[in-house]
PDB file of N, CA and C in Angstrom:
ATOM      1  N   UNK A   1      -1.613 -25.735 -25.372  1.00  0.00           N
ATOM      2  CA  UNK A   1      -1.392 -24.970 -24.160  1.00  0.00           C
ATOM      3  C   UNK A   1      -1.401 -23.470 -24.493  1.00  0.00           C
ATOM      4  N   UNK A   2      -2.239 -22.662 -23.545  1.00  0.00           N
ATOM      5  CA  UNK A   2      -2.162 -21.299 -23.928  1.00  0.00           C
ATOM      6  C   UNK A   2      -0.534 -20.746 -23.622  1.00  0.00           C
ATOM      7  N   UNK A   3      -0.665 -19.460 -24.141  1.00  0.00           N
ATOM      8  CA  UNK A   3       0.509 -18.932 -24.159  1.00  0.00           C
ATOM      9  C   UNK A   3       0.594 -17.751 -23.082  1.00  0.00           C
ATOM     10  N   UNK A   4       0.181 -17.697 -21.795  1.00  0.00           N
ATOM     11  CA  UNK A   4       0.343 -16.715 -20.639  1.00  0.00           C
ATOM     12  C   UNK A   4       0.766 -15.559 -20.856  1.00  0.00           C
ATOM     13  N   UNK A   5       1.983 -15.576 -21.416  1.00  0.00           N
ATOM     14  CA  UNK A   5       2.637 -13.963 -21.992  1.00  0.00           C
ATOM     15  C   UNK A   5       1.808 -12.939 -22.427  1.00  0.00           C
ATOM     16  N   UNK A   6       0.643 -13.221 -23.233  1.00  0.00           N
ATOM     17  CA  UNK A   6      -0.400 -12.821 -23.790  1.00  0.00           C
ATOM     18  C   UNK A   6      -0.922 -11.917 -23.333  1.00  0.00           C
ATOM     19  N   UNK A   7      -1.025 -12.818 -22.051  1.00  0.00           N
ATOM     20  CA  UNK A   7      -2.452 -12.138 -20.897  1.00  0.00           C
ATOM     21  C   UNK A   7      -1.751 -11.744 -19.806  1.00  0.00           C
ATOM     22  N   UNK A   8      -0.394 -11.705 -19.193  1.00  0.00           N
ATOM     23  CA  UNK A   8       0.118 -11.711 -18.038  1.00  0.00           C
ATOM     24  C   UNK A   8       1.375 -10.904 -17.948  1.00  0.00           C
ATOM     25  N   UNK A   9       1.478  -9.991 -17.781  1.00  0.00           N
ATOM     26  CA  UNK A   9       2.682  -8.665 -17.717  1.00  0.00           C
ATOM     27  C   UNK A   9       2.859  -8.318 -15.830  1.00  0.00           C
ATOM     28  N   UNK A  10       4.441  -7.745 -15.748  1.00  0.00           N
ATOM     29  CA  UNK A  10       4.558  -7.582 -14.839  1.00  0.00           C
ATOM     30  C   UNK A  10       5.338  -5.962 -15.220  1.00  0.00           C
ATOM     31  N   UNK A  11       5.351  -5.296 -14.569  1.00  0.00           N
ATOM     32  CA  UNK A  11       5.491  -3.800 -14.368  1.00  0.00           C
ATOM     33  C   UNK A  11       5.931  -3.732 -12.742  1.00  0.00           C
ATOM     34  N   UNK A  12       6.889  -3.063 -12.865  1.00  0.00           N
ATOM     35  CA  UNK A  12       7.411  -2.366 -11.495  1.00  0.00           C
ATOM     36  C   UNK A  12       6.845  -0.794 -10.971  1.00  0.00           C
ATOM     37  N   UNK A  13       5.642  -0.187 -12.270  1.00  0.00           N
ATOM     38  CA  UNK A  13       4.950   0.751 -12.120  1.00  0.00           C
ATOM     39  C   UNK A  13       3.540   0.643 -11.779  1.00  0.00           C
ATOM     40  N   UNK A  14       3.425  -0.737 -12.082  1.00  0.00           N
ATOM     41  CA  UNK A  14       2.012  -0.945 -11.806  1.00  0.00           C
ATOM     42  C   UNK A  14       1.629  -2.293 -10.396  1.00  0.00           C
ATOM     43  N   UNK A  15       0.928  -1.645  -9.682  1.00  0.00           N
ATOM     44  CA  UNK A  15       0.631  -2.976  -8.711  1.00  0.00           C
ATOM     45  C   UNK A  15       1.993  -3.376  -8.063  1.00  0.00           C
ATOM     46  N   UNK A  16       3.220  -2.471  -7.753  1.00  0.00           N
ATOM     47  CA  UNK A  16       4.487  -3.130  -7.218  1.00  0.00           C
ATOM     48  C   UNK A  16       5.410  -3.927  -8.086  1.00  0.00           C
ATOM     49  N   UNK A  17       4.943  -3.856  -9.081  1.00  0.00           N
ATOM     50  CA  UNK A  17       5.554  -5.382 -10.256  1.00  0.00           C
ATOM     51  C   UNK A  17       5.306  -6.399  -9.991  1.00  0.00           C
ATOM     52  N   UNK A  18       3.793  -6.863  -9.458  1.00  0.00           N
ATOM     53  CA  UNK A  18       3.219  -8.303  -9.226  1.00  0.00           C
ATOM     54  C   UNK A  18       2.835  -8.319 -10.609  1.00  0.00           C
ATOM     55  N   UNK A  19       2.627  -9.511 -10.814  1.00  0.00           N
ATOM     56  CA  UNK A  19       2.142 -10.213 -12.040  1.00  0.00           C
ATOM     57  C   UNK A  19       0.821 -10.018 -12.130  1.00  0.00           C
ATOM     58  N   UNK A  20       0.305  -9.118 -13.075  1.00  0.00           N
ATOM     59  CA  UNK A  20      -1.242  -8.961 -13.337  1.00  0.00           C
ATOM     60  C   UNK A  20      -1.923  -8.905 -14.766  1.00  0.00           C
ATOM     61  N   UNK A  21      -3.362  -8.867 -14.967  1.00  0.00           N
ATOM     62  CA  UNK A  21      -3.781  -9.164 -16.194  1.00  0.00           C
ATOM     63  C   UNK A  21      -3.880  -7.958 -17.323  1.00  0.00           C
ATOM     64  N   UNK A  22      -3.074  -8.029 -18.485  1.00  0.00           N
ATOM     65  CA  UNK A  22      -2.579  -6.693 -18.993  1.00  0.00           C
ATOM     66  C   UNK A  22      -3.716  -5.951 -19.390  1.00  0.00           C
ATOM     67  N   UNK A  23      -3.660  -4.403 -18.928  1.00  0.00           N
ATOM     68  CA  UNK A  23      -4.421  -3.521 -19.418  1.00  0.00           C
ATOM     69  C   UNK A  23      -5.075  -3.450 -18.353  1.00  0.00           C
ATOM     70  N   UNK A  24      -5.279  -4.028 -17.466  1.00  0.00           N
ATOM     71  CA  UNK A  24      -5.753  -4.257 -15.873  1.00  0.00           C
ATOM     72  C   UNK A  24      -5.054  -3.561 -14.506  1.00  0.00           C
ATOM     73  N   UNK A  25      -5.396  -3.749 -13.109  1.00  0.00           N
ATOM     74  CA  UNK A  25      -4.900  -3.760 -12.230  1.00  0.00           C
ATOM     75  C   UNK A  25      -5.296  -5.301 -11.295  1.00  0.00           C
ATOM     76  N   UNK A  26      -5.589  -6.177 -12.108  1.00  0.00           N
ATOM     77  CA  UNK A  26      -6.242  -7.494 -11.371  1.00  0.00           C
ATOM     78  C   UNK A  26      -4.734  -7.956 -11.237  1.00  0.00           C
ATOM     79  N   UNK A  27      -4.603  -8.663  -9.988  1.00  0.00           N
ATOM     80  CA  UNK A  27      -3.297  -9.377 -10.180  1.00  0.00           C
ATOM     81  C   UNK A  27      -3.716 -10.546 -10.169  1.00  0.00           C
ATOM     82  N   UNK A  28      -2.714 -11.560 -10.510  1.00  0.00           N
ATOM     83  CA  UNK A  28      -2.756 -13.091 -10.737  1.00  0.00           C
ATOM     84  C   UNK A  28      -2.850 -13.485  -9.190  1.00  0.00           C
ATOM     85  N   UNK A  29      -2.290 -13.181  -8.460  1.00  0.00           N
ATOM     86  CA  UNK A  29      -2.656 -13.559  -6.711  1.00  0.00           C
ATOM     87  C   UNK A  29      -4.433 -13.248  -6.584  1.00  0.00           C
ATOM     88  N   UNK A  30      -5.047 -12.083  -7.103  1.00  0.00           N
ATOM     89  CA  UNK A  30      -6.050 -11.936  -6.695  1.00  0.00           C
ATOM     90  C   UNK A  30      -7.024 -12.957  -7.227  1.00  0.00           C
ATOM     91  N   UNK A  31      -6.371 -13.446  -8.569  1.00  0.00           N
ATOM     92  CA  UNK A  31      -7.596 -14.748  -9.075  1.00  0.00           C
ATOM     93  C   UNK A  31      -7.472 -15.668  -8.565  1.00  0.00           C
ATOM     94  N   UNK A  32      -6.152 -16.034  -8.270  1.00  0.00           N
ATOM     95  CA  UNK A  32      -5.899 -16.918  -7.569  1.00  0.00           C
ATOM     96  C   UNK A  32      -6.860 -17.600  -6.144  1.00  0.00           C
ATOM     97  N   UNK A  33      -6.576 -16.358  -5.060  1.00  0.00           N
ATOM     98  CA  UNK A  33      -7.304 -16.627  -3.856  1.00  0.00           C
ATOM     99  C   UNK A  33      -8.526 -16.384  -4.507  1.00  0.00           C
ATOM    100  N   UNK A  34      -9.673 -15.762  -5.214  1.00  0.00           N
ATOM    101  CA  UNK A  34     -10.805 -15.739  -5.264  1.00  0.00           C
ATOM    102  C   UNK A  34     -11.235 -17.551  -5.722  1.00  0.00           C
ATOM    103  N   UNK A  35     -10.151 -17.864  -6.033  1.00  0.00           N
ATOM    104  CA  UNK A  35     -10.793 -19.047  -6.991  1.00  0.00           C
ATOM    105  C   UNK A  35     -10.485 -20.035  -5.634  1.00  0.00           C
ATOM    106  N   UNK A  36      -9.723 -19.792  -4.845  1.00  0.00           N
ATOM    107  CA  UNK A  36      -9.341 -20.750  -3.394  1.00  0.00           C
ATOM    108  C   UNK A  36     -10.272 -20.429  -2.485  1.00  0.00           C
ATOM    109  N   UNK A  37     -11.163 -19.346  -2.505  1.00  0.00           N
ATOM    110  CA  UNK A  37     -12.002 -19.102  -1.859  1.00  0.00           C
ATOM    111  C   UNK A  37     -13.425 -19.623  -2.220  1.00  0.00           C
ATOM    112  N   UNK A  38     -13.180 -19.875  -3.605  1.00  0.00           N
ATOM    113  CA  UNK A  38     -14.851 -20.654  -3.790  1.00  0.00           C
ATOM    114  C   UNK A  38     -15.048 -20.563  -5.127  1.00  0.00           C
ATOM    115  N   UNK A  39     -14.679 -19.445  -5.690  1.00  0.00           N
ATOM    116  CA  UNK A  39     -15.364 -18.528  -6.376  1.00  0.00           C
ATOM    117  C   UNK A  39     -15.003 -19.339  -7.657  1.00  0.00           C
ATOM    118  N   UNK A  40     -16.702 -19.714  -8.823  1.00  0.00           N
ATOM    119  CA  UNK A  40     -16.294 -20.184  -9.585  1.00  0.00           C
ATOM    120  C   UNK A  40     -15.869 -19.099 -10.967  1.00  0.00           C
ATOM    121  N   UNK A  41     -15.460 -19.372 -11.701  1.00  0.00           N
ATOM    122  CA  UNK A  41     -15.636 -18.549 -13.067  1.00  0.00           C
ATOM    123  C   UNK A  41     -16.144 -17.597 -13.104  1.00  0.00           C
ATOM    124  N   UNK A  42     -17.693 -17.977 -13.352  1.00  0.00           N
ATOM    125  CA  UNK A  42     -18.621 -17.483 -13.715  1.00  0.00           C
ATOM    126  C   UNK A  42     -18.930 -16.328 -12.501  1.00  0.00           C
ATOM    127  N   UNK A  43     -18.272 -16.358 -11.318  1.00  0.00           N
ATOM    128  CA  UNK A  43     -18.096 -15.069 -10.214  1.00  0.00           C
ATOM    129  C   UNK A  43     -17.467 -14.266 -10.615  1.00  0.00           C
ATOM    130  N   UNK A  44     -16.007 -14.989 -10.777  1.00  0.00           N
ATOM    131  CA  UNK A  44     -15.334 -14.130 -11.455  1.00  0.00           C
ATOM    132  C   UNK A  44     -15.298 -12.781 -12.499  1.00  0.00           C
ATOM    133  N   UNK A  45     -16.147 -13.982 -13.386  1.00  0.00           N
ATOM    134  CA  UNK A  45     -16.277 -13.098 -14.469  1.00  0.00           C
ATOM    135  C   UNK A  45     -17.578 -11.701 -14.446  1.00  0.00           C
ATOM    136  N   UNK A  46     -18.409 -12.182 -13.294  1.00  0.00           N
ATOM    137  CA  UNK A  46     -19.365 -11.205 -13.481  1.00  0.00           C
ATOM    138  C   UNK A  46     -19.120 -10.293 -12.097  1.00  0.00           C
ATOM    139  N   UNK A  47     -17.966 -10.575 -11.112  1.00  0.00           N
ATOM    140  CA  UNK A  47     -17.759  -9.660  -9.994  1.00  0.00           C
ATOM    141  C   UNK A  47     -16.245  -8.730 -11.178  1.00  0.00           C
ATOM    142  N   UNK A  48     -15.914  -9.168 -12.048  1.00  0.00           N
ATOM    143  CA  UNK A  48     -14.845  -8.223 -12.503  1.00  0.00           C
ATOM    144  C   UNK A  48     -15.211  -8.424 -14.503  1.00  0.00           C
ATOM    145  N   UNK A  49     -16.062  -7.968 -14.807  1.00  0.00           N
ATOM    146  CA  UNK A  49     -16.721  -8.069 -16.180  1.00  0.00           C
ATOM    147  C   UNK A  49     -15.837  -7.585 -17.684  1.00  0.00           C
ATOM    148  N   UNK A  50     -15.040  -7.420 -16.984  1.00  0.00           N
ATOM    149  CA  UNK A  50     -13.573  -6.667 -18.052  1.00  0.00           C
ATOM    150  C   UNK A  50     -12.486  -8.248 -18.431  1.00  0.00           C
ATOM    151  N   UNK A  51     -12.717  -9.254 -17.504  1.00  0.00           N
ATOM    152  CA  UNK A  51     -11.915 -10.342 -17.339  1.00  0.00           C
ATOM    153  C   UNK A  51     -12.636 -10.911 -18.373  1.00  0.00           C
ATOM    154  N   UNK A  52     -11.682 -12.158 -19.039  1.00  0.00           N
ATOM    155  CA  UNK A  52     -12.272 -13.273 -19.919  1.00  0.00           C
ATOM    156  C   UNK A  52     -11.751 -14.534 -19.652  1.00  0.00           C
ATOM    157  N   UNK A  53     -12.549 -15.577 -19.716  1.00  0.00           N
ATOM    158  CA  UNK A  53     -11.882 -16.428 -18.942  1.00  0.00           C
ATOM    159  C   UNK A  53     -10.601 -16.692 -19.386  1.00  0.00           C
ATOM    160  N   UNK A  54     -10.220 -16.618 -20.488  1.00  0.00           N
ATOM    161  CA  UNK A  54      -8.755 -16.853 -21.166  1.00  0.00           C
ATOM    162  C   UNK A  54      -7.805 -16.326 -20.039  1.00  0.00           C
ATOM    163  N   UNK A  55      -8.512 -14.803 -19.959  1.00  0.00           N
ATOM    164  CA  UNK A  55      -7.117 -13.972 -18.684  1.00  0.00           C
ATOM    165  C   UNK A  55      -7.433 -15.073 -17.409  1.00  0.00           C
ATOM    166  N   UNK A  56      -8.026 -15.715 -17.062  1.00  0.00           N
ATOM    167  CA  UNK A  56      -8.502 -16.644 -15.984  1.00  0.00           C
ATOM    168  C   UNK A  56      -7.372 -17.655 -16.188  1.00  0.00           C
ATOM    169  N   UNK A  57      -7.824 -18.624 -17.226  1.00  0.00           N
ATOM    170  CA  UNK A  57      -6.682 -19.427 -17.743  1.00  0.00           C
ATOM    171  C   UNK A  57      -5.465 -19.345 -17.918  1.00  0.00           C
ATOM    172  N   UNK A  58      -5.305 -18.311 -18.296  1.00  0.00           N
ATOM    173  CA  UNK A  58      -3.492 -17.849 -18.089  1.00  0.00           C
ATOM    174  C   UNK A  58      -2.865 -17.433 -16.839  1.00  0.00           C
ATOM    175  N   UNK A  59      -3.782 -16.856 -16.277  1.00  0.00           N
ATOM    176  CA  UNK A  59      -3.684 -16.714 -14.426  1.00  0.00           C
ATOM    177  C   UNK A  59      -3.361 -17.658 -13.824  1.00  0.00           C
ATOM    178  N   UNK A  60      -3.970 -18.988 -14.317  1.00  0.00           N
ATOM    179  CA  UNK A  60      -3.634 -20.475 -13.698  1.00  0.00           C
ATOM    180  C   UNK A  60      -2.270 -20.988 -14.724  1.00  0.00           C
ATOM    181  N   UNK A  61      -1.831 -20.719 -15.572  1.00  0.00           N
ATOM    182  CA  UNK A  61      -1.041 -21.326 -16.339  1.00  0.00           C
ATOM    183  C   UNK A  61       0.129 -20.625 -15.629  1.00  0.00           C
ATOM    184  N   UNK A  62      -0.125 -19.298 -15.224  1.00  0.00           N
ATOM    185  CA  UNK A  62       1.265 -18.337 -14.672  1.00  0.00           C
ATOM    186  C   UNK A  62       1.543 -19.549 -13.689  1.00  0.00           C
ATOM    187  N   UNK A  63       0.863 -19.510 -12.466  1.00  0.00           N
ATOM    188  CA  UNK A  63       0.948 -19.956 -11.350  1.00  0.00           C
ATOM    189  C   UNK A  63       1.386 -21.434 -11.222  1.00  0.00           C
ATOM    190  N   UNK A  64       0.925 -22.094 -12.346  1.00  0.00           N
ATOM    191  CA  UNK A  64       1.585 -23.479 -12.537  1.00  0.00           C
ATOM    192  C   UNK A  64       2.907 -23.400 -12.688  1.00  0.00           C
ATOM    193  N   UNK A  65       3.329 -22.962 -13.988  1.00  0.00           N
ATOM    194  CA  UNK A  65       4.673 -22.798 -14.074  1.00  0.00           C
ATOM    195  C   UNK A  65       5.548 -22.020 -12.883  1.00  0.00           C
ATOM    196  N   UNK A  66       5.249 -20.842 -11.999  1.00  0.00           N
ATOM    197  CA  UNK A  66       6.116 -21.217 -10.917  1.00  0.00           C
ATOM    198  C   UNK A  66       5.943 -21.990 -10.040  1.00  0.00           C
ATOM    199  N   UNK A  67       5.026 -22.763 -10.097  1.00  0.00           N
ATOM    200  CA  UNK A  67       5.079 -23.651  -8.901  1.00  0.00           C
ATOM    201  C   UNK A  67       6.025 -24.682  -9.837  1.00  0.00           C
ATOM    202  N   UNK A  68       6.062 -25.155 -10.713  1.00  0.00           N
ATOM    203  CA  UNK A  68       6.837 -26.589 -11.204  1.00  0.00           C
ATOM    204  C   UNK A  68       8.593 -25.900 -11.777  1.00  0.00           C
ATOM    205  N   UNK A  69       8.621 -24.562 -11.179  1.00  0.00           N
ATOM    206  CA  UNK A  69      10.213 -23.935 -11.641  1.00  0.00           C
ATOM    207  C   UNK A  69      10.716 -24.042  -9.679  1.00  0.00           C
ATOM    208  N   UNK A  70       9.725 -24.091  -9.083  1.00  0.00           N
ATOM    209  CA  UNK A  70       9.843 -23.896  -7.715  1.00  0.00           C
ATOM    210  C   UNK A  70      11.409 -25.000  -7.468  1.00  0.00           C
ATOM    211  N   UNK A  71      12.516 -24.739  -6.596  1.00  0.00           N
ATOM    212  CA  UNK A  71      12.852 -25.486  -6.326  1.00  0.00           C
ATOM    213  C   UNK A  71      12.625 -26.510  -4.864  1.00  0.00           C
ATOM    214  N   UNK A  72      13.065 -27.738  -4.894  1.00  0.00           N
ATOM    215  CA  UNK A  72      12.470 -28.905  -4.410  1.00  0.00           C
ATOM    216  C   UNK A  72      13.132 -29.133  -3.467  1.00  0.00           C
ATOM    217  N   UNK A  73      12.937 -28.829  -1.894  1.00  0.00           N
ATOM    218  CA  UNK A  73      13.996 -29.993  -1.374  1.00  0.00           C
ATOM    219  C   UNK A  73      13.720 -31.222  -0.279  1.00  0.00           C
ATOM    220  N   UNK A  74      14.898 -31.812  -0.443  1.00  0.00           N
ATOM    221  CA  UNK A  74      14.691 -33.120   0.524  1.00  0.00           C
ATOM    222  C   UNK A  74      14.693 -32.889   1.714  1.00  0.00           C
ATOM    223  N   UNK A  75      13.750 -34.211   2.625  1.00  0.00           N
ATOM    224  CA  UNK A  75      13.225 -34.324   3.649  1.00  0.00           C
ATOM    225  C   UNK A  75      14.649 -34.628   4.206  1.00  0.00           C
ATOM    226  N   UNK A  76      14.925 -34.537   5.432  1.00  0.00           N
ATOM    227  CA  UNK A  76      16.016 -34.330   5.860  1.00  0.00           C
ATOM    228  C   UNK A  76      16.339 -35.584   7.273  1.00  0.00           C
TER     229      UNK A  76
END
């Protein structure tokens, strides 16, 4: 499993303190919806050419882990 930390910094100076790809202004929301919007990789990588897919991969690894820290609740 990659190690996200790597590729994924948050700053309260940069971008609001959203979670984005370091050395960047890409945020992890923005790969996110591009990739919910269609967009494969290989868009990715050639609409923002500074990205590698690794920062791609860790973008999805961020987003996993809060979704599975998310808390859960019952149907009521």
């Amino acid at each position: 499993m990659m190690e996200y930390q790597k590729y994924i910094e948050r700053n309260p100076d940069i971008m609001l303190g959203k979670p984005i790809i370091k050395g960047t202004r890409i945020t992890v929301e923005l790969i996110m919806r591009r990739l919910a919007e269609g967009y494969s990789f290989e868009e990715l990588l050639y609409n923002y050419p500074h990205l590698t897919k690794d920062q791609i991969y860790a973008a999805l690894e961020y987003a996993a882990d809060l979704i599975a820290n998310e808390e859960v609740f019952e149907n009521q």
